[in-house]
N, C-alpha and C. Protein backbone atom coordinates (compact mmCIF):
# COMPACT_ATOMS: atom_id res chain seq x y z
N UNK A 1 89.94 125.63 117.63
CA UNK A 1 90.47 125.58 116.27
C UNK A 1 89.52 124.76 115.39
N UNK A 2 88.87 125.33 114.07
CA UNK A 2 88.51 124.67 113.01
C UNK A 2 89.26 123.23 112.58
N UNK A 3 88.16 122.15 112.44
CA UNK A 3 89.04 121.39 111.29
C UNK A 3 89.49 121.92 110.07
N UNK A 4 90.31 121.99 109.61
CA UNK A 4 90.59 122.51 107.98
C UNK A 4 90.46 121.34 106.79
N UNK A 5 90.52 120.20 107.14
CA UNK A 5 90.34 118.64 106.77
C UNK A 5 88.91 118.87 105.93
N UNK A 6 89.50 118.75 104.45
CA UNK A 6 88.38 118.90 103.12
C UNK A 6 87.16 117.44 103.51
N UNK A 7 86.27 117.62 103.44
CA UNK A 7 85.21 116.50 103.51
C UNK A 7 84.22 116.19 102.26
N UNK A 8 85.55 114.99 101.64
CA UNK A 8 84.71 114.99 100.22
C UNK A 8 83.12 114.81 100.13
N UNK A 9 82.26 113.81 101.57
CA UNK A 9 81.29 113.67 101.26
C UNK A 9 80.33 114.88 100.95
N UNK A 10 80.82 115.85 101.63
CA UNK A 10 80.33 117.46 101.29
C UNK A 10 80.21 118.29 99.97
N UNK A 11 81.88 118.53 99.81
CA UNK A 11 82.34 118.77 98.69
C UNK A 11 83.51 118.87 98.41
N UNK A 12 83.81 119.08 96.95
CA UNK A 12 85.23 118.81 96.73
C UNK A 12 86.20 120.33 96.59
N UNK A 13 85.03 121.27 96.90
CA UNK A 13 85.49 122.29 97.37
C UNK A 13 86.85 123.02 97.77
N UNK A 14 87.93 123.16 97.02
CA UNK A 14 89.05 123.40 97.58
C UNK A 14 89.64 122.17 97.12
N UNK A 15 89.58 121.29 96.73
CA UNK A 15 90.57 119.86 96.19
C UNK A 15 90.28 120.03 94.62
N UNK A 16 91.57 119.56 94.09
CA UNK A 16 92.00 119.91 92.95
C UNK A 16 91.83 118.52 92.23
N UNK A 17 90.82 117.80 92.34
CA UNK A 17 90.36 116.07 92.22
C UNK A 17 90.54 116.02 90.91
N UNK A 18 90.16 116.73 89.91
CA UNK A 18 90.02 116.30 88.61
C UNK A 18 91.59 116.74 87.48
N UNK A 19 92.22 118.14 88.43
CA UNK A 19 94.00 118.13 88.01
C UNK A 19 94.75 117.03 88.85
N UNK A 20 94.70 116.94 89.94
CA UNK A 20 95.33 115.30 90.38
C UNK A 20 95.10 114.42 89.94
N UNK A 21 93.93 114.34 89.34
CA UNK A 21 93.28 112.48 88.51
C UNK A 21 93.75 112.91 87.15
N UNK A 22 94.30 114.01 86.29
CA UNK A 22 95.09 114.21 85.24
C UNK A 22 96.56 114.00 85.32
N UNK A 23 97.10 114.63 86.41
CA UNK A 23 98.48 114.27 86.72
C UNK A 23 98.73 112.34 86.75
N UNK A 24 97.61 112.27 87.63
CA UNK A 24 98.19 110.88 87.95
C UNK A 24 97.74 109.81 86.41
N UNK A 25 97.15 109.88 85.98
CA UNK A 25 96.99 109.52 83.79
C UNK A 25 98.19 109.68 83.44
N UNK A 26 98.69 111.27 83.26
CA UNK A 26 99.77 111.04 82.66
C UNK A 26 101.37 110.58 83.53
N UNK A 27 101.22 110.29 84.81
CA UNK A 27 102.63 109.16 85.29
C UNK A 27 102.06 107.64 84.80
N UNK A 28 100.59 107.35 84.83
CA UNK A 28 100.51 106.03 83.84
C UNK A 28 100.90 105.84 82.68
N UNK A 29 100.48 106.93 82.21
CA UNK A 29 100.67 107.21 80.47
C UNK A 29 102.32 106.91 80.33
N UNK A 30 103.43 107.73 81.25
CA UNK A 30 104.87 107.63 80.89
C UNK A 30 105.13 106.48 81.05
N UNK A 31 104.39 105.64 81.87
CA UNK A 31 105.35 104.09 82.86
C UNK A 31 104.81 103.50 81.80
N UNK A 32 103.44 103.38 81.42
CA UNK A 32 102.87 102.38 80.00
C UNK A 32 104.23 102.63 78.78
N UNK A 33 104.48 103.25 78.36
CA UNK A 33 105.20 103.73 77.10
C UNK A 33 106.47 103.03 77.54
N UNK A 34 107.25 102.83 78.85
CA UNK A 34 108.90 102.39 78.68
C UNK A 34 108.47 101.47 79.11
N UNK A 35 107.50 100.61 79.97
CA UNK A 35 107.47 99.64 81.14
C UNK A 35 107.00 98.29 80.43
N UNK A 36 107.61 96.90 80.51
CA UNK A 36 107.39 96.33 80.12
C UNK A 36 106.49 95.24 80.70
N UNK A 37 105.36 95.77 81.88
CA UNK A 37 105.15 95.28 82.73
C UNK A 37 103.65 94.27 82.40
N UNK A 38 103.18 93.07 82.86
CA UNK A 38 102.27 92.90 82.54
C UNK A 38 100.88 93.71 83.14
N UNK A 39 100.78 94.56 83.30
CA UNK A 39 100.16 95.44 83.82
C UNK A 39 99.50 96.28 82.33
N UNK A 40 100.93 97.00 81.82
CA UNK A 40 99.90 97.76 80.93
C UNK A 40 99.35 97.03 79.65
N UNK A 41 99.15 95.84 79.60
CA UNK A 41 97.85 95.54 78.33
C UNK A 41 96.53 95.56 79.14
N UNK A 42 96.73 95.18 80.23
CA UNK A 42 95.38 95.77 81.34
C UNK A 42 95.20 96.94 81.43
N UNK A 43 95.64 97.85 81.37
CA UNK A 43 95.69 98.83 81.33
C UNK A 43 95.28 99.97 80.20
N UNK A 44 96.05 99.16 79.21
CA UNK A 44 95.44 99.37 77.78
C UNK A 44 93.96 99.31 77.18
N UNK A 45 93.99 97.48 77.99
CA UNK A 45 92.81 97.16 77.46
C UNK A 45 91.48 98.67 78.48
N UNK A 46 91.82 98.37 79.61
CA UNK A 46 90.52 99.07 80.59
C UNK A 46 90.36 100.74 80.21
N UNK A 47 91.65 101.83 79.51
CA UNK A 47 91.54 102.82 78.92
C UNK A 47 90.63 102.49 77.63
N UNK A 48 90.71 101.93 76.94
CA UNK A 48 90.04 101.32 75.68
C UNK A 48 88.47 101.35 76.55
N UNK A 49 87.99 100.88 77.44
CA UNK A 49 87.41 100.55 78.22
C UNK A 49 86.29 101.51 78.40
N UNK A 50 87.45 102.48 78.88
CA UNK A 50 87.10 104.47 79.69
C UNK A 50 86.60 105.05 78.66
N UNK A 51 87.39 104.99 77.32
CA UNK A 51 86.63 105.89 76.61
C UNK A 51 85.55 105.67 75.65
N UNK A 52 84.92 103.87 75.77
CA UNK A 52 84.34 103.60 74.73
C UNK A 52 82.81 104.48 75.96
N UNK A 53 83.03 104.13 77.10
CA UNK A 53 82.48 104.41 78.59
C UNK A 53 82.24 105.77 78.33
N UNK A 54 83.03 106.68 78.11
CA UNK A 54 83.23 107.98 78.25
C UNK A 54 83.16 108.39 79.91
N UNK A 55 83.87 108.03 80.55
CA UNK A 55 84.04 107.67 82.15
C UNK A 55 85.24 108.86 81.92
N UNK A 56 85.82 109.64 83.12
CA UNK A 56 86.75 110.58 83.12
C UNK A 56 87.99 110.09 83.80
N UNK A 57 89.00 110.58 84.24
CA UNK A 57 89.78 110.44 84.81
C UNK A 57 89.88 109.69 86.01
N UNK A 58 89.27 110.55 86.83
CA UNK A 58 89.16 110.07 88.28
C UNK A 58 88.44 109.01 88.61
N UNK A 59 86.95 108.80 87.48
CA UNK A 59 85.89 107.30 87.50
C UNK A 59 87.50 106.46 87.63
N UNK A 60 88.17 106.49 86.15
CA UNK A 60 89.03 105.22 85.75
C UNK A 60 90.02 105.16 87.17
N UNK A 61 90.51 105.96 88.02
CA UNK A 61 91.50 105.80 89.08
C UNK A 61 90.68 105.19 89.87
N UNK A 62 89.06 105.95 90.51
CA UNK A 62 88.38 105.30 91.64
C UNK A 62 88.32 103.89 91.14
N UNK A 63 88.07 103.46 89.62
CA UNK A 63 88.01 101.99 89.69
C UNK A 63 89.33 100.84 89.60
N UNK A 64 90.25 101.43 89.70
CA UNK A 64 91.34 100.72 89.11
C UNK A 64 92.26 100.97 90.65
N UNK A 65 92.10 101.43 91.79
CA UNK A 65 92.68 101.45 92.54
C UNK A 65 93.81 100.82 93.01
N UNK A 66 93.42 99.25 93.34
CA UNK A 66 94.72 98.22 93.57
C UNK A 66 95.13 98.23 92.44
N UNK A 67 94.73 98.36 90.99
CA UNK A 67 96.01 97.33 90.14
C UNK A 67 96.60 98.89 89.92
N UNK A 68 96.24 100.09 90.07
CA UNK A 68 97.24 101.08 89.73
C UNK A 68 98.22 101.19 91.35
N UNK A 69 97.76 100.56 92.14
CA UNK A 69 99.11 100.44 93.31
C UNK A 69 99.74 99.29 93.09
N UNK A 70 99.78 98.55 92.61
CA UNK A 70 100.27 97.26 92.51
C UNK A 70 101.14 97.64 91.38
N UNK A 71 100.64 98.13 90.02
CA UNK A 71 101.70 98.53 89.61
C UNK A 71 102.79 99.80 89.43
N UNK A 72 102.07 100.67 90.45
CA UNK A 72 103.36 101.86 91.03
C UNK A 72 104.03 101.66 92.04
N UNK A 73 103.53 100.51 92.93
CA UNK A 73 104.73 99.63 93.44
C UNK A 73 105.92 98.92 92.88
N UNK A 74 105.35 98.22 91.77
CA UNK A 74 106.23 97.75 91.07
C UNK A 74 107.51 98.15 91.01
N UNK A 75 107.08 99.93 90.11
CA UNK A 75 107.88 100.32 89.62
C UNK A 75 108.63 101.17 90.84
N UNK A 76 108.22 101.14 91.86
CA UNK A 76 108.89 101.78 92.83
C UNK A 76 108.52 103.50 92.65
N UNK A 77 107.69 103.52 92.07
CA UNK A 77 107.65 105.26 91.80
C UNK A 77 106.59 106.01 93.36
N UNK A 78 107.24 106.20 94.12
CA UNK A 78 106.47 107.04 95.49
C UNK A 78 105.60 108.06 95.02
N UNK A 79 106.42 109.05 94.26
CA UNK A 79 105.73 110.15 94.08
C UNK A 79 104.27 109.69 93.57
N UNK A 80 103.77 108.90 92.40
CA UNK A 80 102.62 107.74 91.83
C UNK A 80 102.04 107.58 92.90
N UNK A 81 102.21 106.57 94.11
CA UNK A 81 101.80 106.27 95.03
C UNK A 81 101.26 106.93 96.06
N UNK A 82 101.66 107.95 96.20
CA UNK A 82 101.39 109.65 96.83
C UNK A 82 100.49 109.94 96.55
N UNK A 83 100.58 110.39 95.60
CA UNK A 83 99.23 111.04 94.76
C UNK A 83 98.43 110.28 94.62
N UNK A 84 98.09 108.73 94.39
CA UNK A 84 97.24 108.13 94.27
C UNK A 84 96.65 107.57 95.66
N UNK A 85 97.60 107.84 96.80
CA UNK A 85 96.15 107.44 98.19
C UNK A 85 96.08 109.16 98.64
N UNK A 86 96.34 110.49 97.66
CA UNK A 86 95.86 111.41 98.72
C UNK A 86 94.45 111.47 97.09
N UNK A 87 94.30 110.79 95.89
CA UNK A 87 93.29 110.71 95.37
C UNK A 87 92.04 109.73 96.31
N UNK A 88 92.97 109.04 96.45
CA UNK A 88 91.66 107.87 97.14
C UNK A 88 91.15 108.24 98.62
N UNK A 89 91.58 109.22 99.26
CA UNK A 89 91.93 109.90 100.38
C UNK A 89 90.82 111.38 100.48
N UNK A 90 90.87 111.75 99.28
CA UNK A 90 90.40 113.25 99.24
C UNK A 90 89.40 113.32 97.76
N UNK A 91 89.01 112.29 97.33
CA UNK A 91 88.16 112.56 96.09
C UNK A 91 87.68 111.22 95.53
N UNK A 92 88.07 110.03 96.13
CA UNK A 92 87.49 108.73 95.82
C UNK A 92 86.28 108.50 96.56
């Protein structure tokens, strides 16, 4: 039997890296807007950051790794957390 196991150092071939690193923006984007957490003026500030950068999606996730688990822990959101170690997993 083949591995079927994507090998980012290869390619990203078959992984959907740059619609998952969009999905996972906008569950930041919703939790920033209600969450009163000290998290998003960091957050704020480092988007401010991305686009003076012009850095994409997935740059800003590969760099922000712990404080975007630290604060989708927070909030208890799994599904966030999911998606963000099968990003760091399959395209970081």
């Amino acid at each position: 039997m083949t591995d079927q196991t994507p090998d980012r150092y290869v390619s990203f071939s078959g992984i959907d890296c740059n619609g998952n690193a969009a999905r996972l923006m906008a569950m930041l984007e919703a939790h920033m807007q209600k969450s009163e957490s000290r998290w998003v003026s960091y957050f704020e500030t480092k988007q401010e950051e991305r686009r003076r950068m012009g850095n994409d999606d997935l740059h800003f996730i590969g760099s922000q790794l712990n404080t975007l688990r630290a604060f989708f822990e927070e909030l208890e959101d799994d599904a966030a957390l999911e998606l963000l170690w099968d990003l760091e997993q399959t395209c970081c």
